[in-house]
C-alpha atoms as a PDB file:
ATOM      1  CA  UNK A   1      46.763 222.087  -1.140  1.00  0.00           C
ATOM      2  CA  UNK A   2      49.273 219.494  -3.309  1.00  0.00           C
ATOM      3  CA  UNK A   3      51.509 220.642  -5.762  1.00  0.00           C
ATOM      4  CA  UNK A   4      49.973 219.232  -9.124  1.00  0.00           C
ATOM      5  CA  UNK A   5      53.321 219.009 -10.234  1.00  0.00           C
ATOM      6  CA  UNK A   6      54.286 216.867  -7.441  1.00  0.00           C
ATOM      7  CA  UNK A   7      51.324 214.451  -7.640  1.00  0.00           C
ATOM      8  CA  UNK A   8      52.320 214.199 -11.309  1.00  0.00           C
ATOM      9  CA  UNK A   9      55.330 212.780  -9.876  1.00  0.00           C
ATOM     10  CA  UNK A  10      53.826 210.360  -7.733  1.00  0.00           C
ATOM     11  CA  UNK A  11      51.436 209.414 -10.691  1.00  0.00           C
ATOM     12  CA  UNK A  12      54.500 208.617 -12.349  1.00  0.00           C
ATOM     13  CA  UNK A  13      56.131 206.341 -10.265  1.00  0.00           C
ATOM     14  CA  UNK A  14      53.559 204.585  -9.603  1.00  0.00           C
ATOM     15  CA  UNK A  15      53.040 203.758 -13.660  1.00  0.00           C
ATOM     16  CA  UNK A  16      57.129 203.353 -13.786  1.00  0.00           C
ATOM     17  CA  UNK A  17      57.794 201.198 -10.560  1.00  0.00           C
ATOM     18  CA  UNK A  18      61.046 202.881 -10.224  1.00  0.00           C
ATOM     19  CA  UNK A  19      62.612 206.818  -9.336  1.00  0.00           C
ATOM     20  CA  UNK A  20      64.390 206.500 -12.307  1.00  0.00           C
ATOM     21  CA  UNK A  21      62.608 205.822 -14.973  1.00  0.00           C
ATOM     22  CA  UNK A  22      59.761 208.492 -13.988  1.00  0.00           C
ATOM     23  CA  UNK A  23      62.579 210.929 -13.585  1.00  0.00           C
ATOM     24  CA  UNK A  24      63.541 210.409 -17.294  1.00  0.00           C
ATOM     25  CA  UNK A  25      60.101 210.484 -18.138  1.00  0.00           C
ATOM     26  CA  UNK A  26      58.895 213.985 -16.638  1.00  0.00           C
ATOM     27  CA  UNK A  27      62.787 215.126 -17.064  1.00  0.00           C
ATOM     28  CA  UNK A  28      64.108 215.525 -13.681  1.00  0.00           C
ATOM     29  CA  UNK A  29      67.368 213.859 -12.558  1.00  0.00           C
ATOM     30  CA  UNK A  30      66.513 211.350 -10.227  1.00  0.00           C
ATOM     31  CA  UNK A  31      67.626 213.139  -7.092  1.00  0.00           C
ATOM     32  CA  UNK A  32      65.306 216.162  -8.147  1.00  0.00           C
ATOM     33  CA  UNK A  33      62.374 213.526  -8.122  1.00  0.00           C
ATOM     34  CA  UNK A  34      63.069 212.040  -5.135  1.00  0.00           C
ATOM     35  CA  UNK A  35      63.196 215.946  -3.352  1.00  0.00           C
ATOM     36  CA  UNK A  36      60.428 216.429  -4.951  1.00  0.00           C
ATOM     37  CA  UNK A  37      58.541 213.049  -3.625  1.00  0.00           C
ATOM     38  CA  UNK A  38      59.876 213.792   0.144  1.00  0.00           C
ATOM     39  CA  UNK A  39      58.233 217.281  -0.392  1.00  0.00           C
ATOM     40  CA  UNK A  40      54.924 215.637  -1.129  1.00  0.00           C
ATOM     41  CA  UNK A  41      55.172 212.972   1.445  1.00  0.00           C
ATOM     42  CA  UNK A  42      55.812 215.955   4.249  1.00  0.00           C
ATOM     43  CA  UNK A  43      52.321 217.628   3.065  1.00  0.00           C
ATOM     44  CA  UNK A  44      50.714 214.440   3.241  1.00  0.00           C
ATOM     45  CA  UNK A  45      52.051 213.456   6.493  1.00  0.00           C
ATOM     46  CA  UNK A  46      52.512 209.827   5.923  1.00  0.00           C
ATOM     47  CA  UNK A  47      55.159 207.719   3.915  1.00  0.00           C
ATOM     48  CA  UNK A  48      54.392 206.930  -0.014  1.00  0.00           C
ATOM     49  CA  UNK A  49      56.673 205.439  -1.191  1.00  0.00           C
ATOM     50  CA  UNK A  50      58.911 202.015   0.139  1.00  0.00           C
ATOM     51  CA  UNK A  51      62.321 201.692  -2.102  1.00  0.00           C
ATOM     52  CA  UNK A  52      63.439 198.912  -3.091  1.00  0.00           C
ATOM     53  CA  UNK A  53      66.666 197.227  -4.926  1.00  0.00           C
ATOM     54  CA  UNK A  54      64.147 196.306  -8.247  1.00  0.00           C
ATOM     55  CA  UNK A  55      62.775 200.478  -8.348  1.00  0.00           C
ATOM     56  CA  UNK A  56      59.902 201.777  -5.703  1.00  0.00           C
ATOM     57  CA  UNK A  57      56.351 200.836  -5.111  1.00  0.00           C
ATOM     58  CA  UNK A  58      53.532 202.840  -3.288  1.00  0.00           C
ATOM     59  CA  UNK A  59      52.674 202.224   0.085  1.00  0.00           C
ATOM     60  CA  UNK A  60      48.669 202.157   0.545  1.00  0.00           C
ATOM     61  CA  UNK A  61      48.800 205.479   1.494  1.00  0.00           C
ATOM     62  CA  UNK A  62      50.956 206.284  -1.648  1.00  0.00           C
ATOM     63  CA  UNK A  63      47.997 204.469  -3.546  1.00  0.00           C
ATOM     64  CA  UNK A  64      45.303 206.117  -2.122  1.00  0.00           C
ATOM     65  CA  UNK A  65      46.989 209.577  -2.836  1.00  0.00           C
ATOM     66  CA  UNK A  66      48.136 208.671  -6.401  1.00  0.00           C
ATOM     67  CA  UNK A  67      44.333 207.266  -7.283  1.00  0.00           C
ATOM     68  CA  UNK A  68      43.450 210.788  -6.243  1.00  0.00           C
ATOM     69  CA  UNK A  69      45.883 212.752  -7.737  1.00  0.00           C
ATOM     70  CA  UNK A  70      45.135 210.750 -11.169  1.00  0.00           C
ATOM     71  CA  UNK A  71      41.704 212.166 -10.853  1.00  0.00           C
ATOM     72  CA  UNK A  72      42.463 215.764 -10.085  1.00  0.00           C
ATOM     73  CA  UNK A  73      44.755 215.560 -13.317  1.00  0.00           C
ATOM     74  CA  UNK A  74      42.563 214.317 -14.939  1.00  0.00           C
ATOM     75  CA  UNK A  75      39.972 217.298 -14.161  1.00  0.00           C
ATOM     76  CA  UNK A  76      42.893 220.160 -14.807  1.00  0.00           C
ATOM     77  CA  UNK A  77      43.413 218.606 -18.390  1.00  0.00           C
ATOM     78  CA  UNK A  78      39.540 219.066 -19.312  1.00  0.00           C
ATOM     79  CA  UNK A  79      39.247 222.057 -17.228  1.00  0.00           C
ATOM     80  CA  UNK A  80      42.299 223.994 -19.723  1.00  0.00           C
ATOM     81  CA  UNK A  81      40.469 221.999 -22.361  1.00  0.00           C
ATOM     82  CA  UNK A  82      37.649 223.596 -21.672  1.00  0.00           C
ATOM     83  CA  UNK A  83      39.074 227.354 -21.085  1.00  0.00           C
ATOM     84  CA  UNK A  84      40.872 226.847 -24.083  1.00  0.00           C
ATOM     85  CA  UNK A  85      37.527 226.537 -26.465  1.00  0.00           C
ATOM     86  CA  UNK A  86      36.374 229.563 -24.663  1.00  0.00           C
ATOM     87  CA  UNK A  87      39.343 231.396 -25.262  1.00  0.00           C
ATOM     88  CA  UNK A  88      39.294 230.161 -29.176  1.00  0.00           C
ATOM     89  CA  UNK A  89      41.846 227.580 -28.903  1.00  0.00           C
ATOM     90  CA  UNK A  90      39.797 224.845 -30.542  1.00  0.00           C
ATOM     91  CA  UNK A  91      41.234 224.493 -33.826  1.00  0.00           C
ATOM     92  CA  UNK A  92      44.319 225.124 -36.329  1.00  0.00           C
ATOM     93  CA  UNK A  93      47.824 223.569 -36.493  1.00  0.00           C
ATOM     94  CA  UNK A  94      50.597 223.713 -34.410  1.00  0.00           C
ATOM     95  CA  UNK A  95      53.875 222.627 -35.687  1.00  0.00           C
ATOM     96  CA  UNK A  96      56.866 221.632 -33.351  1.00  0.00           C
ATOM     97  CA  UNK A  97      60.516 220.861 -33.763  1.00  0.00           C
ATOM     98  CA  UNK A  98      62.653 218.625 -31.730  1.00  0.00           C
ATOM     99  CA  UNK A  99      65.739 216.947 -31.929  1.00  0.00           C
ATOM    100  CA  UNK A 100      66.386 212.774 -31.436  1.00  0.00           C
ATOM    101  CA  UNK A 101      66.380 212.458 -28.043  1.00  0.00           C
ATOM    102  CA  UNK A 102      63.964 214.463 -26.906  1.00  0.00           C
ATOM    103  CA  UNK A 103      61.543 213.822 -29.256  1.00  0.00           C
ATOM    104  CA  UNK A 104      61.648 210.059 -28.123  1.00  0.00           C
ATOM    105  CA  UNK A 105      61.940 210.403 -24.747  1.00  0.00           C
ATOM    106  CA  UNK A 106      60.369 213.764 -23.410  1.00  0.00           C
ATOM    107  CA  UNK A 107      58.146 215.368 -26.263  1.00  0.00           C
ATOM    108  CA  UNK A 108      55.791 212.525 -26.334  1.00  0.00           C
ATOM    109  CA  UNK A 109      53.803 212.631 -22.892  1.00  0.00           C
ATOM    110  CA  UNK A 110      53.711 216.657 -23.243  1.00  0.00           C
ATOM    111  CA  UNK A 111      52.289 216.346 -26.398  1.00  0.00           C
ATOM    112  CA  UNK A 112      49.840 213.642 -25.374  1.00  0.00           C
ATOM    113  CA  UNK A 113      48.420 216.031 -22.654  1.00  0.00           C
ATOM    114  CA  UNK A 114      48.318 218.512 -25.133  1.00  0.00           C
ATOM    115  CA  UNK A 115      46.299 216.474 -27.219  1.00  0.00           C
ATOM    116  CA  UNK A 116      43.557 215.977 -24.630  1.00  0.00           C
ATOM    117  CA  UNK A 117      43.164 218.846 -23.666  1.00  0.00           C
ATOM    118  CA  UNK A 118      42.840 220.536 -27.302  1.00  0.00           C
ATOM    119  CA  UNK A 119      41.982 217.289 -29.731  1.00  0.00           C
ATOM    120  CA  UNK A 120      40.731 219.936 -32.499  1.00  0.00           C
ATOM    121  CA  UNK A 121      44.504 220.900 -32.966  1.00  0.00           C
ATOM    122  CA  UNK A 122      46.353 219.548 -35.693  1.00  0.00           C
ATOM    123  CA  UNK A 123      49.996 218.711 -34.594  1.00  0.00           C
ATOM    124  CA  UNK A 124      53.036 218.680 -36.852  1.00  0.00           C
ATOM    125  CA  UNK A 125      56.246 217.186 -35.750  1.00  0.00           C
ATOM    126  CA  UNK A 126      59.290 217.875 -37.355  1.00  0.00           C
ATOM    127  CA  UNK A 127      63.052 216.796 -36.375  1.00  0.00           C
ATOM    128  CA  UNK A 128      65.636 219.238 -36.939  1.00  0.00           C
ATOM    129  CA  UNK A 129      69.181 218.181 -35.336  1.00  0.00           C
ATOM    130  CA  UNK A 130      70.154 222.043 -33.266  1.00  0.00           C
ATOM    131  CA  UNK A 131      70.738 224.406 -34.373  1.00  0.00           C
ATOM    132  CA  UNK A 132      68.461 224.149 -37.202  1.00  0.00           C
ATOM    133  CA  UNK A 133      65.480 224.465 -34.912  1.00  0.00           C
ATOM    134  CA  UNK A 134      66.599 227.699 -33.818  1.00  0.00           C
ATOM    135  CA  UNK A 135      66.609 229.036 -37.574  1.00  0.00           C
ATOM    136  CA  UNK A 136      63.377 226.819 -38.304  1.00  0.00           C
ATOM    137  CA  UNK A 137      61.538 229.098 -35.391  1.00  0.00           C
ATOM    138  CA  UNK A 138      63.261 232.261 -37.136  1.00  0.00           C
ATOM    139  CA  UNK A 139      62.006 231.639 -40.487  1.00  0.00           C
ATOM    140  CA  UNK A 140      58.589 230.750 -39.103  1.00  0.00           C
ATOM    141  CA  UNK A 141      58.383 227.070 -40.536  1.00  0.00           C
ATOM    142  CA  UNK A 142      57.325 225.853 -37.357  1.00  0.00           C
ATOM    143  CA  UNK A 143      55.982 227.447 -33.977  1.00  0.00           C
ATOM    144  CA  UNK A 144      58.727 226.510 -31.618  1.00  0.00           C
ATOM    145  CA  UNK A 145      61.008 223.939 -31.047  1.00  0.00           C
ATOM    146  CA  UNK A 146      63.209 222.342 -28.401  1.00  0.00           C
ATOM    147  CA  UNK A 147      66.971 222.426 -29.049  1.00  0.00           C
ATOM    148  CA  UNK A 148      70.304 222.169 -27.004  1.00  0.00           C
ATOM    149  CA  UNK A 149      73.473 224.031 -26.090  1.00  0.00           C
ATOM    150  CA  UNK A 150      76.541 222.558 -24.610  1.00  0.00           C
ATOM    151  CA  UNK A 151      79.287 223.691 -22.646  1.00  0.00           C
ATOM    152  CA  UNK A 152      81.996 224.357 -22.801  1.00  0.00           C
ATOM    153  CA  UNK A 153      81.037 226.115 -26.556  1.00  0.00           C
ATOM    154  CA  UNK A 154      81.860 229.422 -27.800  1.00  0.00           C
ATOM    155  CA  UNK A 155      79.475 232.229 -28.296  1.00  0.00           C
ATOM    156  CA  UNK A 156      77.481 231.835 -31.424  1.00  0.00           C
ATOM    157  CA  UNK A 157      75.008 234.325 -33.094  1.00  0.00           C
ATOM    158  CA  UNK A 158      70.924 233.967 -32.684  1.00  0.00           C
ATOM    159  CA  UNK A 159      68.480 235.140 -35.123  1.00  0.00           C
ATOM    160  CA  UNK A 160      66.653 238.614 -33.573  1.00  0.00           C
ATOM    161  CA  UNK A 161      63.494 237.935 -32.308  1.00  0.00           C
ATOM    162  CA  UNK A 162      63.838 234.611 -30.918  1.00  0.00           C
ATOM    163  CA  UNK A 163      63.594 233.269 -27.416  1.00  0.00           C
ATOM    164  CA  UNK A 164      64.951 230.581 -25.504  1.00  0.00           C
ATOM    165  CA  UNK A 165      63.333 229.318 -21.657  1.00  0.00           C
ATOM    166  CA  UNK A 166      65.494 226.752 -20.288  1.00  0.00           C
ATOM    167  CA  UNK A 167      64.092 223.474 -19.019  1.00  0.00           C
ATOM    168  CA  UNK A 168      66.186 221.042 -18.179  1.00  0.00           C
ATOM    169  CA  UNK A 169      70.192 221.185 -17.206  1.00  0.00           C
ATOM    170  CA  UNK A 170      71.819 217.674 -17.313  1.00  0.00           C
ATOM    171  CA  UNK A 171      75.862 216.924 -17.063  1.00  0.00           C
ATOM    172  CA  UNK A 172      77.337 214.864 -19.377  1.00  0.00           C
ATOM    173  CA  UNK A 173      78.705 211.800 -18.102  1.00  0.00           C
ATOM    174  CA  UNK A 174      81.909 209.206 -19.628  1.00  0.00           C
ATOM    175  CA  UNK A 175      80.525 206.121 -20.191  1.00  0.00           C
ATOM    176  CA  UNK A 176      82.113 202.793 -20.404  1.00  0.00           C
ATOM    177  CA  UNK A 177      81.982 199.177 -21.020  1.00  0.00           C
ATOM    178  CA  UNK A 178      80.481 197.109 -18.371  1.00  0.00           C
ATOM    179  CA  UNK A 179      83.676 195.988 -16.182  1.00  0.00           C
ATOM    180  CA  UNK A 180      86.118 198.669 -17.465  1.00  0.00           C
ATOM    181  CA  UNK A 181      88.375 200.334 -15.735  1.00  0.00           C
ATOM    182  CA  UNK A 182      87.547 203.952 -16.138  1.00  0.00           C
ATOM    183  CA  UNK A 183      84.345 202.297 -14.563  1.00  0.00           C
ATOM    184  CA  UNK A 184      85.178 201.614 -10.905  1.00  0.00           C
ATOM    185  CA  UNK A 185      85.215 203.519  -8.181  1.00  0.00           C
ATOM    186  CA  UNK A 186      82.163 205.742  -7.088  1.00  0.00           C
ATOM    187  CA  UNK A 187      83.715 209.206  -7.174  1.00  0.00           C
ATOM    188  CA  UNK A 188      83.883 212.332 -10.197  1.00  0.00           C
ATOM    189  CA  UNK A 189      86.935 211.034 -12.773  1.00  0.00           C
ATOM    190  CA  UNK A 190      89.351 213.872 -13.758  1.00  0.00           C
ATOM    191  CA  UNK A 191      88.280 214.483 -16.960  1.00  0.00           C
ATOM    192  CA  UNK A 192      92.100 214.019 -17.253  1.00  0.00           C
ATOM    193  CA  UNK A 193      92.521 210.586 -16.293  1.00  0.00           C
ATOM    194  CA  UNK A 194      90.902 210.520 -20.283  1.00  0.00           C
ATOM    195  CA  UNK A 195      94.251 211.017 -21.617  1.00  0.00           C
ATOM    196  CA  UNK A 196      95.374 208.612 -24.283  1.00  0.00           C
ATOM    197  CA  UNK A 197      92.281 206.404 -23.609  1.00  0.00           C
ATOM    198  CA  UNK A 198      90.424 205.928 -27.144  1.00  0.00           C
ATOM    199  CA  UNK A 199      87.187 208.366 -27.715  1.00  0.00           C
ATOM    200  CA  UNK A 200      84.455 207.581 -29.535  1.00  0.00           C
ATOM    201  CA  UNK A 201      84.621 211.208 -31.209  1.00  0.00           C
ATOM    202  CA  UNK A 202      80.760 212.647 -31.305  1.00  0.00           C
ATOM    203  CA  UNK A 203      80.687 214.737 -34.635  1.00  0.00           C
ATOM    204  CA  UNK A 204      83.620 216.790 -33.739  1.00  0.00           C
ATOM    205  CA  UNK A 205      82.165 219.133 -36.819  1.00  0.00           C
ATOM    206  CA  UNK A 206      78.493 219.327 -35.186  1.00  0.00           C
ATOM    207  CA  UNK A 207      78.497 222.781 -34.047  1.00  0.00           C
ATOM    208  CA  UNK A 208      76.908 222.184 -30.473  1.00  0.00           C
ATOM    209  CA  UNK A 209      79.429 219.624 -29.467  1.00  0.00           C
ATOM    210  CA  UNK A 210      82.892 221.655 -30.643  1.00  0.00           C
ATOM    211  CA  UNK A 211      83.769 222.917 -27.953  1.00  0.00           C
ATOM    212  CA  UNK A 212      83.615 219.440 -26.167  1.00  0.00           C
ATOM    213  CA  UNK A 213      85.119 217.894 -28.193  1.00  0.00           C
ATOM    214  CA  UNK A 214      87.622 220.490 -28.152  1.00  0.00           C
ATOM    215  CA  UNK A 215      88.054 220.754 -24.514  1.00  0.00           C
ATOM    216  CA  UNK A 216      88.422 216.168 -24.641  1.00  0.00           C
ATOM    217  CA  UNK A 217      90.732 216.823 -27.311  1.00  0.00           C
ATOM    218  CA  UNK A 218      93.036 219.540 -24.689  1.00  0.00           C
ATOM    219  CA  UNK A 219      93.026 216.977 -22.170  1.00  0.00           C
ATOM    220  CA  UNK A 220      94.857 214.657 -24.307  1.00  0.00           C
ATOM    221  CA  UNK A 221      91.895 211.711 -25.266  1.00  0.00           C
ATOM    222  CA  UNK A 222      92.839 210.528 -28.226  1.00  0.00           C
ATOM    223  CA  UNK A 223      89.617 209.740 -31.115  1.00  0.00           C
ATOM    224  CA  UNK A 224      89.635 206.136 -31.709  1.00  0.00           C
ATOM    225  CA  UNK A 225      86.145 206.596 -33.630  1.00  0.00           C
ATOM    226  CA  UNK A 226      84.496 209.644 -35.170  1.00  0.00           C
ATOM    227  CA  UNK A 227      81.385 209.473 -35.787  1.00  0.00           C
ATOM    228  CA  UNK A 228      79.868 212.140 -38.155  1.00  0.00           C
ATOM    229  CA  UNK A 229      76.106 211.482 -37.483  1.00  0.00           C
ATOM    230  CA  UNK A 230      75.021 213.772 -34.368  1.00  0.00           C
ATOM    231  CA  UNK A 231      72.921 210.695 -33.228  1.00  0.00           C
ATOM    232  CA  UNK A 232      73.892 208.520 -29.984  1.00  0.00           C
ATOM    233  CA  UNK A 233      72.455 205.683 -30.399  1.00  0.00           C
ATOM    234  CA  UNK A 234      75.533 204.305 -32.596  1.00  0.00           C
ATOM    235  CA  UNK A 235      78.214 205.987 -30.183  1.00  0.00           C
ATOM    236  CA  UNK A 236      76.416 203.929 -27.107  1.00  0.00           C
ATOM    237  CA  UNK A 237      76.538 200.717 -29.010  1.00  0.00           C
ATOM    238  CA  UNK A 238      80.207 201.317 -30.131  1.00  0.00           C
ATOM    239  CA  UNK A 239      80.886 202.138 -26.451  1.00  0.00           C
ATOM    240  CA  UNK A 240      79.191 198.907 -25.341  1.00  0.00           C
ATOM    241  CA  UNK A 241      81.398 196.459 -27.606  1.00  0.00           C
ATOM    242  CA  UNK A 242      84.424 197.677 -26.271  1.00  0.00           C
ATOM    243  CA  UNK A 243      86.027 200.247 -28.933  1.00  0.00           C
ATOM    244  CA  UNK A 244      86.031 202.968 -26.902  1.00  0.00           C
ATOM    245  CA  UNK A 245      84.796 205.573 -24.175  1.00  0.00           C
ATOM    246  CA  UNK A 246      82.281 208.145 -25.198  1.00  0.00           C
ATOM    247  CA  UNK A 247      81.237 211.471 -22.957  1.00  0.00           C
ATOM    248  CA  UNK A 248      77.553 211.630 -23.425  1.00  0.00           C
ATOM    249  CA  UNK A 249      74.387 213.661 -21.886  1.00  0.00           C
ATOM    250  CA  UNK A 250      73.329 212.165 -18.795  1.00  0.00           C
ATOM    251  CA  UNK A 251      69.301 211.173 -20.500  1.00  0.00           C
ATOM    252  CA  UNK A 252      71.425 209.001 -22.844  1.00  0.00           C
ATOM    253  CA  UNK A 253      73.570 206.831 -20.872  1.00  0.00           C
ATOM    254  CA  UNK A 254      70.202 206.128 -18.722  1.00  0.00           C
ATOM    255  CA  UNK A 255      68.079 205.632 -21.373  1.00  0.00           C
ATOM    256  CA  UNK A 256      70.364 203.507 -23.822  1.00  0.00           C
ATOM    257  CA  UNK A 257      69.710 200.152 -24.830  1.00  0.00           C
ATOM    258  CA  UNK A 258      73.115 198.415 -24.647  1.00  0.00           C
ATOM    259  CA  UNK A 259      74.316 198.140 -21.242  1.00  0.00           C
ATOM    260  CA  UNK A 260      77.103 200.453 -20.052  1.00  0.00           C
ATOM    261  CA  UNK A 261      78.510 201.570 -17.058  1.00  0.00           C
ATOM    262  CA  UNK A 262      78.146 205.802 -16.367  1.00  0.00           C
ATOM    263  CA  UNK A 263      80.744 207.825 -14.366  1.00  0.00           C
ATOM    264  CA  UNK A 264      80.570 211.689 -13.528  1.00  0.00           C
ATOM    265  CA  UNK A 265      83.577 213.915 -14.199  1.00  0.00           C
ATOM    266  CA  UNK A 266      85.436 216.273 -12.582  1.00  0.00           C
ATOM    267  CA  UNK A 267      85.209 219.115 -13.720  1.00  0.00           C
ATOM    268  CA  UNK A 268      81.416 219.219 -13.440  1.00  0.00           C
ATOM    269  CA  UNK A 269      81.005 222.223 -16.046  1.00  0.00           C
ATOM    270  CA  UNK A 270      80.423 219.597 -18.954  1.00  0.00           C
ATOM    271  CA  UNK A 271      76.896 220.157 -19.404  1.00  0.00           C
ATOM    272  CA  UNK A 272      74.126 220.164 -21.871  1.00  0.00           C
ATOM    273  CA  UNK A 273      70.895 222.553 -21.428  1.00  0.00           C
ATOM    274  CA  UNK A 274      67.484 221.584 -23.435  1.00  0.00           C
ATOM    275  CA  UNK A 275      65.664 224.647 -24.244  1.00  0.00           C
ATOM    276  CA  UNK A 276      62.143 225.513 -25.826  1.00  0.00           C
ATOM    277  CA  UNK A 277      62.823 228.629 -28.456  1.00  0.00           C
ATOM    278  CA  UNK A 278      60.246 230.397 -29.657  1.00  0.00           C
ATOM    279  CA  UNK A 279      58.896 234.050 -31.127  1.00  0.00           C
ATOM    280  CA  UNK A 280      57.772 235.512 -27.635  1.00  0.00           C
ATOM    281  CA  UNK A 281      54.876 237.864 -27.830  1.00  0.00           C
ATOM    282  CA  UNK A 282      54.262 236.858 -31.190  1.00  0.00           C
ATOM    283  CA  UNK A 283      53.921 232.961 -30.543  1.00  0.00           C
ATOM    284  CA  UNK A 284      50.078 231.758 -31.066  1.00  0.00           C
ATOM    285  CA  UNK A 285      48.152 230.469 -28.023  1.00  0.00           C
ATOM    286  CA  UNK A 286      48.187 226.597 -29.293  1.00  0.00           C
ATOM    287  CA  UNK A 287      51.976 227.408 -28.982  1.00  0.00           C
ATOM    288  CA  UNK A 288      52.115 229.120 -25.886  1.00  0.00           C
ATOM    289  CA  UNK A 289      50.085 226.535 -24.368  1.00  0.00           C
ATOM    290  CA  UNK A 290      52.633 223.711 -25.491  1.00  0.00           C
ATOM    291  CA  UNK A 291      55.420 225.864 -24.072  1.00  0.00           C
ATOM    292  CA  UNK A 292      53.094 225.684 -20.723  1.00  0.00           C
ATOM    293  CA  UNK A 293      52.997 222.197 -20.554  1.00  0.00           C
ATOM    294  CA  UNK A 294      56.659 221.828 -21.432  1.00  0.00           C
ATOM    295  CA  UNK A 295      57.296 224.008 -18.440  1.00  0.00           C
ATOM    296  CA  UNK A 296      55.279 221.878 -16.332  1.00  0.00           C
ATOM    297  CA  UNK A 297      56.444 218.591 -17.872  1.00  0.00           C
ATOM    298  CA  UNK A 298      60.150 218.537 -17.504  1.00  0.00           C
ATOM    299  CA  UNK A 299      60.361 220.016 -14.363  1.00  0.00           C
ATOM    300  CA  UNK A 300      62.905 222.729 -14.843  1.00  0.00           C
ATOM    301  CA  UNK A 301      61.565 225.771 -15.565  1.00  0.00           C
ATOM    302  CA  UNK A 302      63.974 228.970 -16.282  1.00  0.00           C
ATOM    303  CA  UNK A 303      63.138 232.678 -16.973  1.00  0.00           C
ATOM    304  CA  UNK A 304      62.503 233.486 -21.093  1.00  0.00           C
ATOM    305  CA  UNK A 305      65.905 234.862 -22.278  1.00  0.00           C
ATOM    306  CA  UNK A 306      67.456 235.173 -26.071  1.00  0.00           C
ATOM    307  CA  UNK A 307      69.628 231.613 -26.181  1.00  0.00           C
ATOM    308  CA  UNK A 308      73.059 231.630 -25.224  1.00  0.00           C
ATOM    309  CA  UNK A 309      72.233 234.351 -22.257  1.00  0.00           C
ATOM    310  CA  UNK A 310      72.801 233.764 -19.185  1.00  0.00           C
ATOM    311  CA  UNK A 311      70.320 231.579 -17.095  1.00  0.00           C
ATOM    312  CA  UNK A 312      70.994 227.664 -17.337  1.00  0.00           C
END
């Protein structure tokens, strides 16, 4: 019997031609893809995969399994379809918060499998940079939302009542010019080799990223730029002219536009964890459905906890 989620992850390299781009896509790192692909390829007993310098392509017998799979997929999205009109889940709303970057880059595809599996749902997508989601969820103005916590951060207060379920853990990573520096070499950077060398400053005043920026700030870069809006898309382009280093989640330097060049630090604690929060027991079955899929479609599932607990 195959893993569904694994055959999902063959699907998607085979629609990606490369590791790395269906990683970001079902939100794994690319490592945790490939385990998950060399898992797959020992239950099928045959090689599926050839790697090459360009991405990967399917050997035949990668083909052969991923024409399958897309079939079997295929019949699990009509067959919760189907249980769901039985079960009444054929109609209503369900409204969802995200912030930026994952509702460009991961949201999407979940909520495209949501939508054919349950077409009779109205969705409602609304972006609220975190923490607002968290307090959006509380007040009941939308159903759940994904949102993010970074570390290092101090402990902050969550509304009673709401609950967070981890999905995906990703370091954040200093990124560069192309030909830098800071850029060579293949090994972690001590985050104190940063000293002096001008930051592009990520809304030091944006409560998730404080205590990063706080902890940059101890060892000794210096803000050459601050910018106040939360969003990285300006940071990564400032980065790429020149003006400065930034230290960024790991889904952004891979997925930015203007090229850059990504190192890994030392210490490795600089993290940021996504999170779905919702109302527990209380959350509708359109929404607990959603949270299902979210589960299933970044790949990093965690145990339901109150946010800022300890799992992630």
């Amino acid at each position: 019997m195959y893993d569904p989620t694994r055959l999902a992850a063959l699907v998607a390299v085979a629609e990606a031609g490369s590791i790395t781009r269906a990683a970001a896509r079902l939100g794994y790192t690319a490592p945790a893809l490939s385990q998950q692909l060399a898992k797959l390829e020992r239950e099928a007993g045959a090689a599926l995969l050839v790697r090459h310098h360009r991405g990967a392509r399917l050997t035949a017998a990668g083909e052969l399994l991923a024409g399958r799979a897309r079939r079997i997929l295929d019949e699990m999205d009509q067959a919760r379809h189907e249980l769901a009109r039985l079960s009444g889940l054929s109609g209503g709303r369900l409204r969802v918060g995200t912030f930026t970057t994952a509702g460009v880059h991961l949201l999407p595809p979940v909520l495209s499998a949501f939508r054919r599996a349950h077409p009779d749902v109205e969705l409602a997508v609304t972006e609220y940079e975190p923490p607002r989601g968290v307090a959006a969820v509380a007040a009941g103005e939308v159903d759940l939302a994904l949102t993010h916590v970074y570390e290092p951060a101090a402990a902050t207060p969550w509304p009673a009542g709401v609950f967070a379920e981890p999905l995906l853990v990703e370091e954040l990573v200093l990124i560069t010019a192309v030909g830098q520096m800071l850029a060579e070499g293949s090994g972690r950077l001590p985050v104190t080799e940063l000293a002096g060398r001008p930051l592009i400053s990520s809304a030091p005043t944006h409560p998730p990223r404080r205590g990063v920026e706080q902890a940059l700030a101890e060892a000794g870069a210096t803000p050459a730029v601050i910018c106040e809006s939360p969003g990285y898309a300006l940071v990564c382009a400032l980065v790429s002219a020149g003006i400065g280093v930034a230290v960024v989640p790991e889904m952004v330097a891979a997925m930015s536009p203007t090229p850059l060049s990504v190192r890994r630090l030392d210490p490795a604690s600089f993290r940021r964890t996504i999170s779905v929060v919702h109302r527990g027991d209380r959350a509708s079955a359109a929404a607990a459905t959603l949270q299902a899929l979210l589960r299933s479609g970044f790949g990093r599932a965690g145990s339901a906890q109150r946010p800022g607990g300890e799992a992630g």
